[in-house]
Protein backbone atom coordinates (compact mmCIF):
# COMPACT_ATOMS: atom_id res chain seq x y z
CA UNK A 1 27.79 5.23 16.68
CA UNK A 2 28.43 8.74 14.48
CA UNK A 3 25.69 7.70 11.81
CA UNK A 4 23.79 10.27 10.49
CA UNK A 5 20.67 9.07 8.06
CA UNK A 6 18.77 11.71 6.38
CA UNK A 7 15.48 10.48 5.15
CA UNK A 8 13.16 11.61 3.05
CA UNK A 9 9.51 12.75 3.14
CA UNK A 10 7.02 9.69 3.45
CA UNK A 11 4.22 10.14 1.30
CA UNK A 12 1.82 8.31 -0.75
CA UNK A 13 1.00 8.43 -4.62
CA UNK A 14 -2.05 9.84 -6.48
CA UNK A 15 -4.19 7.69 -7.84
CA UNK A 16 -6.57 8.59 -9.89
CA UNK A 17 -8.45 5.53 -10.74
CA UNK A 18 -7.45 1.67 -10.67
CA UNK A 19 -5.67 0.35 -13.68
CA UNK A 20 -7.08 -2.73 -15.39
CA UNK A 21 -4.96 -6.07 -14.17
CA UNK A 22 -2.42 -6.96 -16.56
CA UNK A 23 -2.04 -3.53 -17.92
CA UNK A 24 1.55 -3.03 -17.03
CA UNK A 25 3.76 -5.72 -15.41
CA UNK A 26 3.95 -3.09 -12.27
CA UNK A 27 0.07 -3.34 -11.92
CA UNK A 28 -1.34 -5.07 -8.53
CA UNK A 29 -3.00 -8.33 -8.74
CA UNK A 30 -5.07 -7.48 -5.91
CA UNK A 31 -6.00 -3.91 -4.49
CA UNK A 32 -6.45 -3.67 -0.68
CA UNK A 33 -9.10 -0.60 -0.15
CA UNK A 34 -8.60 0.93 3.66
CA UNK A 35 -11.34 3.78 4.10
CA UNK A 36 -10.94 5.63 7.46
CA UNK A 37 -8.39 3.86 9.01
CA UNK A 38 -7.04 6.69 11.48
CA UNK A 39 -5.19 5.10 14.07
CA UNK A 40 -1.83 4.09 12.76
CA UNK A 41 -0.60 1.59 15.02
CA UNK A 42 -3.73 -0.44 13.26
CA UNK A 43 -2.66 1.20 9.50
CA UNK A 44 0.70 -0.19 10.46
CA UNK A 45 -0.65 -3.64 11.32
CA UNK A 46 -2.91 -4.10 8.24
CA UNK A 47 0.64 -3.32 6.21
CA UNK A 48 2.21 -5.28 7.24
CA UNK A 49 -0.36 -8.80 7.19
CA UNK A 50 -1.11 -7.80 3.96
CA UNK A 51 2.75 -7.25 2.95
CA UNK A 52 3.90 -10.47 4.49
CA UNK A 53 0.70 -12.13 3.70
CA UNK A 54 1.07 -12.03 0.13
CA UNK A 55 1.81 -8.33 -0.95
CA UNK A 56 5.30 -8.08 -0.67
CA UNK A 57 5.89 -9.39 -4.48
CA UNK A 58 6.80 -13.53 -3.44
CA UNK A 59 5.41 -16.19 -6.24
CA UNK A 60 2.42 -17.59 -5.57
CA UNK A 61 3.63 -21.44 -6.41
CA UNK A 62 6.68 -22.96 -7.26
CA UNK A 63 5.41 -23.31 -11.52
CA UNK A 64 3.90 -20.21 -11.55
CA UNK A 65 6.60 -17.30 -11.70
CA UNK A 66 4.54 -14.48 -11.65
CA UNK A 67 4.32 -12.36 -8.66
CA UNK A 68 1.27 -11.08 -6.41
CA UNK A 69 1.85 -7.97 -5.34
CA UNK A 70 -1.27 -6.32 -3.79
CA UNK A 71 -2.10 -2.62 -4.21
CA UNK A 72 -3.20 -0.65 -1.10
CA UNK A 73 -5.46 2.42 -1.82
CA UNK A 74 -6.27 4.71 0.65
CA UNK A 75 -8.81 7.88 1.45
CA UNK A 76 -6.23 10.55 1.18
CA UNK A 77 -8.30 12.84 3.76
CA UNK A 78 -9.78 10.28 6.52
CA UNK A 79 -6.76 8.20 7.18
CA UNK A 80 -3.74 8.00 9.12
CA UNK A 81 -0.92 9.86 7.68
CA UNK A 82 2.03 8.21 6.86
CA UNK A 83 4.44 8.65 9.77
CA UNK A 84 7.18 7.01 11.76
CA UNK A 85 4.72 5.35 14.25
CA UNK A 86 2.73 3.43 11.06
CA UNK A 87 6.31 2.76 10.12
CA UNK A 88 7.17 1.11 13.17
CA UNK A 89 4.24 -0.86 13.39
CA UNK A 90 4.17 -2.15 9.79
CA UNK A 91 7.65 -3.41 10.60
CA UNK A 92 9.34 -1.89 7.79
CA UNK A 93 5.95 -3.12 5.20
CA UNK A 94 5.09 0.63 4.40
CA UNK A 95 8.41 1.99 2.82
CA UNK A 96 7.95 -1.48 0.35
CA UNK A 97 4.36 -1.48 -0.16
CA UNK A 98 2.27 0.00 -3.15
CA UNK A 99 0.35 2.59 -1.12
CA UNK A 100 -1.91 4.95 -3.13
CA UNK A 101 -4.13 7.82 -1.81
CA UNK A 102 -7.60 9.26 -3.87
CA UNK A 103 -9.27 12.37 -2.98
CA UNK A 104 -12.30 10.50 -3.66
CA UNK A 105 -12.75 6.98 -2.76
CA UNK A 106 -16.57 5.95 -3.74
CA UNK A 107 -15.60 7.75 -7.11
CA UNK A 108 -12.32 6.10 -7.82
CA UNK A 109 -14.24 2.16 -6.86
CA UNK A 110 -17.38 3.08 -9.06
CA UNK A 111 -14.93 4.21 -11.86
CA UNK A 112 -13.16 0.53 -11.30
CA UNK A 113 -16.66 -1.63 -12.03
């Protein structure tokens, strides 16, 4: 009661190709490629399995103390925006993901072989 929040503007990173793994500590250790997903109670879903399934930085055993993190790219023209409904449905999982948009997706995975 009497809380204002003032967000700001959702939006996703360029990308303009896919680093090599290991390059920098902050680089994914899997990459999650979503081409023409335009409905976004279904974007939200698939953030939030892959977030909770893995992608949301936890250690992958008890020895090992790296962490998994996966890396989401996206079509930047043929997908669902982000917005407060793929919010919602991710359950929080798209404001912590790493989400990444390309202008060109075929281009960006041939330039990752």
């Amino acid at each position: 009661q009497g809380y204002v929040l003032r967000c700001g503007e959702l939006d996703f990173d360029s990308l303009p190709q896919i680093p090599k793994p290991n390059e920098t500590p902050t680089t994914p250790s899997l990459w999650l490629i979503l081409d023409e997903v335009v409905d976004p109670q279904n974007f939200g879903a698939i953030l939030r399995s892959a977030y909770f399934l893995g992608g949301g930085g936890s250690t992958s055993s008890r020895k090992q103390k790296q962490k998994q993190t996966i890396g989401i790219i996206v079509c930047a023209k043929n997908s669902a925006p982000p917005s407060s409904t793929v919010s919602a449905a991710s359950a929080g999982a798209l404001e912590l993901s790493q989400i990444y948009a390309t202008s060109n997706l075929p281009r960006t995975l041939n330039a990752a072989k």
